[in-house]
Protein backbone atom coordinates (compact mmCIF):
# COMPACT_ATOMS: atom_id res chain seq x y z
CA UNK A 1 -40.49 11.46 34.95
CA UNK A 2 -37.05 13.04 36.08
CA UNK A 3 -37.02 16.91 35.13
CA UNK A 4 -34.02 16.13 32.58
CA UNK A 5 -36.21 13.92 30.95
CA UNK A 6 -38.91 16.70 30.80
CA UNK A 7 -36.79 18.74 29.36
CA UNK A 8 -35.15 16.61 26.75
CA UNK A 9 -38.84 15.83 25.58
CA UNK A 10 -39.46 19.61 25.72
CA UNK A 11 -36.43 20.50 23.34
CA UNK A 12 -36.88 17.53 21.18
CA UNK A 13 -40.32 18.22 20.89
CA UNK A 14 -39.24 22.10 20.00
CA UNK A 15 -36.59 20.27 17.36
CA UNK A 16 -38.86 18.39 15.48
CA UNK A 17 -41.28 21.82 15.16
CA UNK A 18 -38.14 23.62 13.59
CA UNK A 19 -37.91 21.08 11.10
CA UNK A 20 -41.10 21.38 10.27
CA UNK A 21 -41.43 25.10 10.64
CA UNK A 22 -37.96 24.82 8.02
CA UNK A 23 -39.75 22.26 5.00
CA UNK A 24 -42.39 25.27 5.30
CA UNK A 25 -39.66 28.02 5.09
CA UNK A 26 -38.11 25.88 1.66
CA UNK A 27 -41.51 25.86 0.15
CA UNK A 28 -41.59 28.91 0.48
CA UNK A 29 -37.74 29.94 -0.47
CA UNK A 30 -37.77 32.10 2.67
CA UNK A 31 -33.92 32.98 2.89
CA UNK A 32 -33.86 34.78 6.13
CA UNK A 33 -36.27 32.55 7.73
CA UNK A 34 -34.07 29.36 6.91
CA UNK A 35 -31.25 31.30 8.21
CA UNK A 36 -33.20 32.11 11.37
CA UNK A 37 -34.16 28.83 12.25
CA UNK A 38 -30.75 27.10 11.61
CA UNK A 39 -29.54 29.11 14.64
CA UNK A 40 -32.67 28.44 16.13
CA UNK A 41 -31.47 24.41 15.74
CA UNK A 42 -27.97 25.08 16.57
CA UNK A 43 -28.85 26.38 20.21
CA UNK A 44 -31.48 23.61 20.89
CA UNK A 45 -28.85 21.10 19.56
CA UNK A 46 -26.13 22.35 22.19
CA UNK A 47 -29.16 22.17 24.82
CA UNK A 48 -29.60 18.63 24.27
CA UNK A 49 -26.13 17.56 24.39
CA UNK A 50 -26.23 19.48 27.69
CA UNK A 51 -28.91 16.78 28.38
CA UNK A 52 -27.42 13.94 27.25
CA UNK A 53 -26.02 12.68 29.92
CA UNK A 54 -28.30 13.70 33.05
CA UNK A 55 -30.88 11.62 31.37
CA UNK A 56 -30.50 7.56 31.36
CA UNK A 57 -31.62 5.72 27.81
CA UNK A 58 -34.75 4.32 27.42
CA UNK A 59 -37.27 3.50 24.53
CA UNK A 60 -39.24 6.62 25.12
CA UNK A 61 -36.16 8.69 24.59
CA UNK A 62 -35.14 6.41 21.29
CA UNK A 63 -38.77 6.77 19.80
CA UNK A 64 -38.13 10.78 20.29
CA UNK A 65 -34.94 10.28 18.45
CA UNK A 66 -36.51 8.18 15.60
CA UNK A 67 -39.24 10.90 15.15
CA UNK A 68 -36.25 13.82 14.98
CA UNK A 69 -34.56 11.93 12.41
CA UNK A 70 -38.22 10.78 10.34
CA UNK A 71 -38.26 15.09 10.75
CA UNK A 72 -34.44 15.77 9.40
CA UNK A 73 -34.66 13.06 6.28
CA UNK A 74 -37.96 15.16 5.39
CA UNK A 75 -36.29 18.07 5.41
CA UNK A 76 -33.32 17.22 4.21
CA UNK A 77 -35.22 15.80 1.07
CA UNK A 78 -37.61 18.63 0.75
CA UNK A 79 -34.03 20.81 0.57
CA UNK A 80 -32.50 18.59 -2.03
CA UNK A 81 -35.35 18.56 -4.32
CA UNK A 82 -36.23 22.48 -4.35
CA UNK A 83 -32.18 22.79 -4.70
CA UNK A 84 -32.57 20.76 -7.94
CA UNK A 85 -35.75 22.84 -9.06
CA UNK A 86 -34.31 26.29 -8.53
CA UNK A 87 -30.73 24.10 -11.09
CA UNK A 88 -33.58 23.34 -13.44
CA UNK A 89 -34.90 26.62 -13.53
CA UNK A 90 -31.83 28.71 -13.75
CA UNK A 91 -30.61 25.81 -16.58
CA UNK A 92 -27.57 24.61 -14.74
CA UNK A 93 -26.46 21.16 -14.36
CA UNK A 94 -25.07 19.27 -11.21
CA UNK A 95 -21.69 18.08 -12.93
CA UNK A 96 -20.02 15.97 -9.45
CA UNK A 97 -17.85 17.05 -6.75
CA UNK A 98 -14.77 18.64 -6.62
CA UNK A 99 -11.57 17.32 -4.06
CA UNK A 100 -13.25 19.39 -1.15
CA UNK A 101 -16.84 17.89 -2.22
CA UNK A 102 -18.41 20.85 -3.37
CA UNK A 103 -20.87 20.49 -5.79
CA UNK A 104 -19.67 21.74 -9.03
CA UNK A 105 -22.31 23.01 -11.68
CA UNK A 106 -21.87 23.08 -15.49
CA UNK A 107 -22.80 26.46 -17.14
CA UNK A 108 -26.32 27.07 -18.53
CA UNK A 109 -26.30 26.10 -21.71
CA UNK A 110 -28.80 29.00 -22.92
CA UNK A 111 -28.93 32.78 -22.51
CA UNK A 112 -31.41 34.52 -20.44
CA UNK A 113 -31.70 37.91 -21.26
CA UNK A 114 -34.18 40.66 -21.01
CA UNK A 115 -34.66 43.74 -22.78
């Protein structure tokens, strides 16, 4: 095993623990940890592409990739469902998408007030 390759497995490896280490961070609505470990992913996503080309492809390298992704669908999923919960709860409704496809929300339909 070349030392590139090492290291790709090493920082792939580190990727796919940031994903999880994020579902845990949604469950738990952790702001400044979700904030913390999307720079985390940002730097080990510019290592890799430092990677990507001393290291030749091969199906070990693929299956890596295929287990980041299984990782990122997760969490992307995980994200999209505890965005809907935290709609439901504050009683707003996805409406579409506006020209710049930004989600637009319709206003809650009921006051919540305390006294």
């Amino acid at each position: 095993m070349t030392p590139a390759l090492h290291q790709l497995r090493l920082l792939g490896e580190e990727l796919r623990q940031a994903f999880a280490d994020e579902r845990a961070a949604i469950a738990k609505l952790d702001h400044a940890r979700l904030a913390d470990l999307a720079d985390h992913k940002r730097r080990l996503c510019d290592q890799l592409v430092a990677l990507r080309e001393k290291v030749e492809p091969s199906p070990e390298i693929r299956d890596l990739f295929v287990a980041i992704q299984v990782e990122a669908r997760a969490t992307a999923m995980l994200a999209a469902a505890a965005t809907e919960a935290v709609r439901a709860l504050l009683g707003t409704e996805a409406m579409g998408y506006d020209r710049r496809a930004r989600s637009t929300a319709a206003p809650a339909l009921r006051l919540l007030a305390t006294y």
